[in-house]
Protein backbone atom coordinates (compact mmCIF):
# COMPACT_ATOMS: atom_id res chain seq x y z
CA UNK A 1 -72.39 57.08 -12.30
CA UNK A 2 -73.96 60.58 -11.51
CA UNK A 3 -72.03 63.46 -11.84
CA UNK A 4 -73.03 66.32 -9.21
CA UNK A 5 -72.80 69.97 -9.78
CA UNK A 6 -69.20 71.66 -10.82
CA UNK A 7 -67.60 67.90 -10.24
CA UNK A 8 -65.88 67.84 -13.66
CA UNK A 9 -63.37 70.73 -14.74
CA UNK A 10 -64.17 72.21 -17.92
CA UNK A 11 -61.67 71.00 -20.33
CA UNK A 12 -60.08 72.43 -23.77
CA UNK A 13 -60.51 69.58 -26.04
CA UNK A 14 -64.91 70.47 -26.34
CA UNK A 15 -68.01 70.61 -24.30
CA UNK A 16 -68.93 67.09 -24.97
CA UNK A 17 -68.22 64.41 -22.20
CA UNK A 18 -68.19 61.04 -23.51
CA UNK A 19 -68.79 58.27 -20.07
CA UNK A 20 -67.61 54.50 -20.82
CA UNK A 21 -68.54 52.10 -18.41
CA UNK A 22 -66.97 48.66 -19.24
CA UNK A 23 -67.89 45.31 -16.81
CA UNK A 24 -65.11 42.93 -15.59
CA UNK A 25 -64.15 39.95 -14.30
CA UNK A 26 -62.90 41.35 -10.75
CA UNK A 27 -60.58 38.31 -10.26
CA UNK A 28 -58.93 38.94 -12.93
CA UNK A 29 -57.56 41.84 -11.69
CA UNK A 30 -56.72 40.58 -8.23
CA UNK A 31 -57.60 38.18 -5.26
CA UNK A 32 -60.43 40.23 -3.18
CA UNK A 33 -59.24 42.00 0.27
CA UNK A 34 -59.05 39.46 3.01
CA UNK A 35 -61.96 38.57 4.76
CA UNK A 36 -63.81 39.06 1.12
CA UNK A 37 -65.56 37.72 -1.71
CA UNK A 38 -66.50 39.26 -4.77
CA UNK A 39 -70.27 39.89 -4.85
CA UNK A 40 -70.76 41.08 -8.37
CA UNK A 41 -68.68 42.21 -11.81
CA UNK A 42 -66.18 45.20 -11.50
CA UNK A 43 -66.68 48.25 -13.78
CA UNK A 44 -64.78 50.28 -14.89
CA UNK A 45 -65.29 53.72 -15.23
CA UNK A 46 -63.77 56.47 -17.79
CA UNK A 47 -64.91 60.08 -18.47
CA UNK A 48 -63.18 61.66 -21.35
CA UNK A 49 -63.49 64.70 -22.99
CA UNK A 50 -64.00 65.70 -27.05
CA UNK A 51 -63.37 62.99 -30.37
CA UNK A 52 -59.58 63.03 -28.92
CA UNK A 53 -60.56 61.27 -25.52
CA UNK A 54 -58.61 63.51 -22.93
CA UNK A 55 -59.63 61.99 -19.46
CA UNK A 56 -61.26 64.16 -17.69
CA UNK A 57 -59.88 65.98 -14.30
CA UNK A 58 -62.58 65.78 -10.92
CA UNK A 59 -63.08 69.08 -9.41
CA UNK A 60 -65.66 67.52 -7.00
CA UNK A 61 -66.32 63.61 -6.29
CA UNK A 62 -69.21 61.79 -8.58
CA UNK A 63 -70.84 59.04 -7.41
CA UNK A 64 -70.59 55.81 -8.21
CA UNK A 65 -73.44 52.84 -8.34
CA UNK A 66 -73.31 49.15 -7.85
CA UNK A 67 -75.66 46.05 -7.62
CA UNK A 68 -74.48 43.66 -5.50
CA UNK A 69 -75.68 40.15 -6.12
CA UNK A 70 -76.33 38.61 -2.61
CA UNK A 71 -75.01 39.83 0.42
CA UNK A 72 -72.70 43.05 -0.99
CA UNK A 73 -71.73 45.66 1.84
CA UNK A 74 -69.17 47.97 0.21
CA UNK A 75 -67.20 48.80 -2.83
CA UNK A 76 -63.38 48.32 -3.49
CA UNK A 77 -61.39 50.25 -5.80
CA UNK A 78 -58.96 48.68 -7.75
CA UNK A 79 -55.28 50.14 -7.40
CA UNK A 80 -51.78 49.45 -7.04
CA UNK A 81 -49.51 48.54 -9.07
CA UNK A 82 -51.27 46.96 -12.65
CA UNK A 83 -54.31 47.18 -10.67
CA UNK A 84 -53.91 43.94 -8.25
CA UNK A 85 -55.01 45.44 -5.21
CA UNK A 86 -58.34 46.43 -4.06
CA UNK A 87 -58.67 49.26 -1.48
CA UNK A 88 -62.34 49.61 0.79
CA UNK A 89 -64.15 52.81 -0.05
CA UNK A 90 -66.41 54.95 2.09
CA UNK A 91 -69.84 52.90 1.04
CA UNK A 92 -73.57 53.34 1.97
CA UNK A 93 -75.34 50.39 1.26
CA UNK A 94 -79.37 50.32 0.03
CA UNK A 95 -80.67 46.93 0.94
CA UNK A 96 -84.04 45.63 -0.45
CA UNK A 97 -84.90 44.60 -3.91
CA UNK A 98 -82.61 46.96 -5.70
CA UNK A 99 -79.22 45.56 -3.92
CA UNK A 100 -77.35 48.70 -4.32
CA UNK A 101 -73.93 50.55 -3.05
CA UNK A 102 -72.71 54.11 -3.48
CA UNK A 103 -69.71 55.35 -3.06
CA UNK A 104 -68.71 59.42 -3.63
CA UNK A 105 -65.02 59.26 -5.17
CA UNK A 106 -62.83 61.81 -6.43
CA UNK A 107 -61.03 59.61 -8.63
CA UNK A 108 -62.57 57.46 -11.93
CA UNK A 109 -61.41 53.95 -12.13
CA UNK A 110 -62.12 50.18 -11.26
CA UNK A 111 -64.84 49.63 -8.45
CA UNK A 112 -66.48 45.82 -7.48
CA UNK A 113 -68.83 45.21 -4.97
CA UNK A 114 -67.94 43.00 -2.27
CA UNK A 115 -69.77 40.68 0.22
CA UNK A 116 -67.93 39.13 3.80
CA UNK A 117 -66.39 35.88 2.81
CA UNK A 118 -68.49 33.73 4.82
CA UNK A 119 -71.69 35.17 3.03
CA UNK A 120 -73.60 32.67 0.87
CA UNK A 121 -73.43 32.87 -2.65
CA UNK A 122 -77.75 32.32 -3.10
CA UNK A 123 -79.92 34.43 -1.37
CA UNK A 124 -82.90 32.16 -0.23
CA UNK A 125 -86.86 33.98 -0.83
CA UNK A 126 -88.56 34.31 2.52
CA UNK A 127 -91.53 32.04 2.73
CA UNK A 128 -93.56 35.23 3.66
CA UNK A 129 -93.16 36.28 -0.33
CA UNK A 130 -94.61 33.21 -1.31
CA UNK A 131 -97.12 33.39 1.02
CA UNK A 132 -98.34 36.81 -0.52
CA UNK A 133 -98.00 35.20 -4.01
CA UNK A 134 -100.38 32.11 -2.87
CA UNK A 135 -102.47 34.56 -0.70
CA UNK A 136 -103.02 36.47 -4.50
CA UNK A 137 -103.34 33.26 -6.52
CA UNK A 138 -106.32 32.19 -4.37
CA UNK A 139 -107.86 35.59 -4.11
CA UNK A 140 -107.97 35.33 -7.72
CA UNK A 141 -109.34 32.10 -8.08
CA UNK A 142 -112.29 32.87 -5.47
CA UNK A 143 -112.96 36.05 -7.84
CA UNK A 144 -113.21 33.73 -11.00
CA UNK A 145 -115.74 31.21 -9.51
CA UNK A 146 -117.77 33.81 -8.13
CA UNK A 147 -118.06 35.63 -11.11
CA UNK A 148 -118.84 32.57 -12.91
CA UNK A 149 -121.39 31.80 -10.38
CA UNK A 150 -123.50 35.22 -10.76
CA UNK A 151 -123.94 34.76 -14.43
CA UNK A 152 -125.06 31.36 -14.19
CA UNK A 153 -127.62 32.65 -11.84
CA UNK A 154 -131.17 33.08 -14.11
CA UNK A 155 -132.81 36.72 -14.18
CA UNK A 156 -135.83 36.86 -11.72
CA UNK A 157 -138.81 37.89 -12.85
């Protein structure tokens, strides 16, 4: 969670902000939104203020960071009544090697990443990685022998 200028009021129980994030199961809280599959573990997030834990009150939105595990492409908040309900946020989504979604919200609470129900579960490795990873493995090798090959070489006179 990163919390951007001015985004949390000042509050009267102390200066010190205490963050909790806690992971969840996010089907414990509710089936995901149709068309959806869960694509990681829900968080939740709490901001509270002094030993007394007053939540805090958002002036401005923070925003909020998931992985995704395979094929994510936006967040869900949970809501509703007990929290069975999950709602589609605004997300940007940062493929690559990080698998990662943002979301700006005004309000703290549950958030899971989600992925389109048809999505496999397994991302597969593209054969060009281990192509690079062979292409490095023999590279290697050829610098061993040679190296072996130019001290076994006697000193000329």
């Amino acid at each position: 969670m990163i919390f951007n200028d001015g985004s949390v009021a000042a509050g009267a129980a102390g200066a010190v902000l205490t963050v909790t994030i806690t992971p969840l199961d996010p089907a414990a809280l509710g089936p995901p939104p149709p068309g959806r599959r869960f694509d990681g573990n829900a968080c939740r997030f709490r901001a509270a203020y002094g030993r007394d834990g007053t939540l805090t009150r958002l002036v401005r939105p923070v925003t909020v960071v998931l992985r995704y595990a395979s094929y994510g492409t936006e967040i869900v908040q949970a809501g509703g009544t007990a929290q069975r309900t999950w709602a589609p946020t605004p997300t940007t989504r940062y493929a690559g090697h990080l698998h990662l979604l943002v979301v700006n919200t005004a309000v703290l609470g549950v958030f899971a990443p989600v992925a389109p129900a048809d999505a496999p579960y397994r991302q597969e490795t593209p054969w060009t990685t281990y192509a690079v990873a062979a292409a490095f493995v023999l590279f290697g090798v050829f610098l061993l022998a040679r190296r072996r090959t130019v001290r076994a070489t006697p000193d000329e006179p």
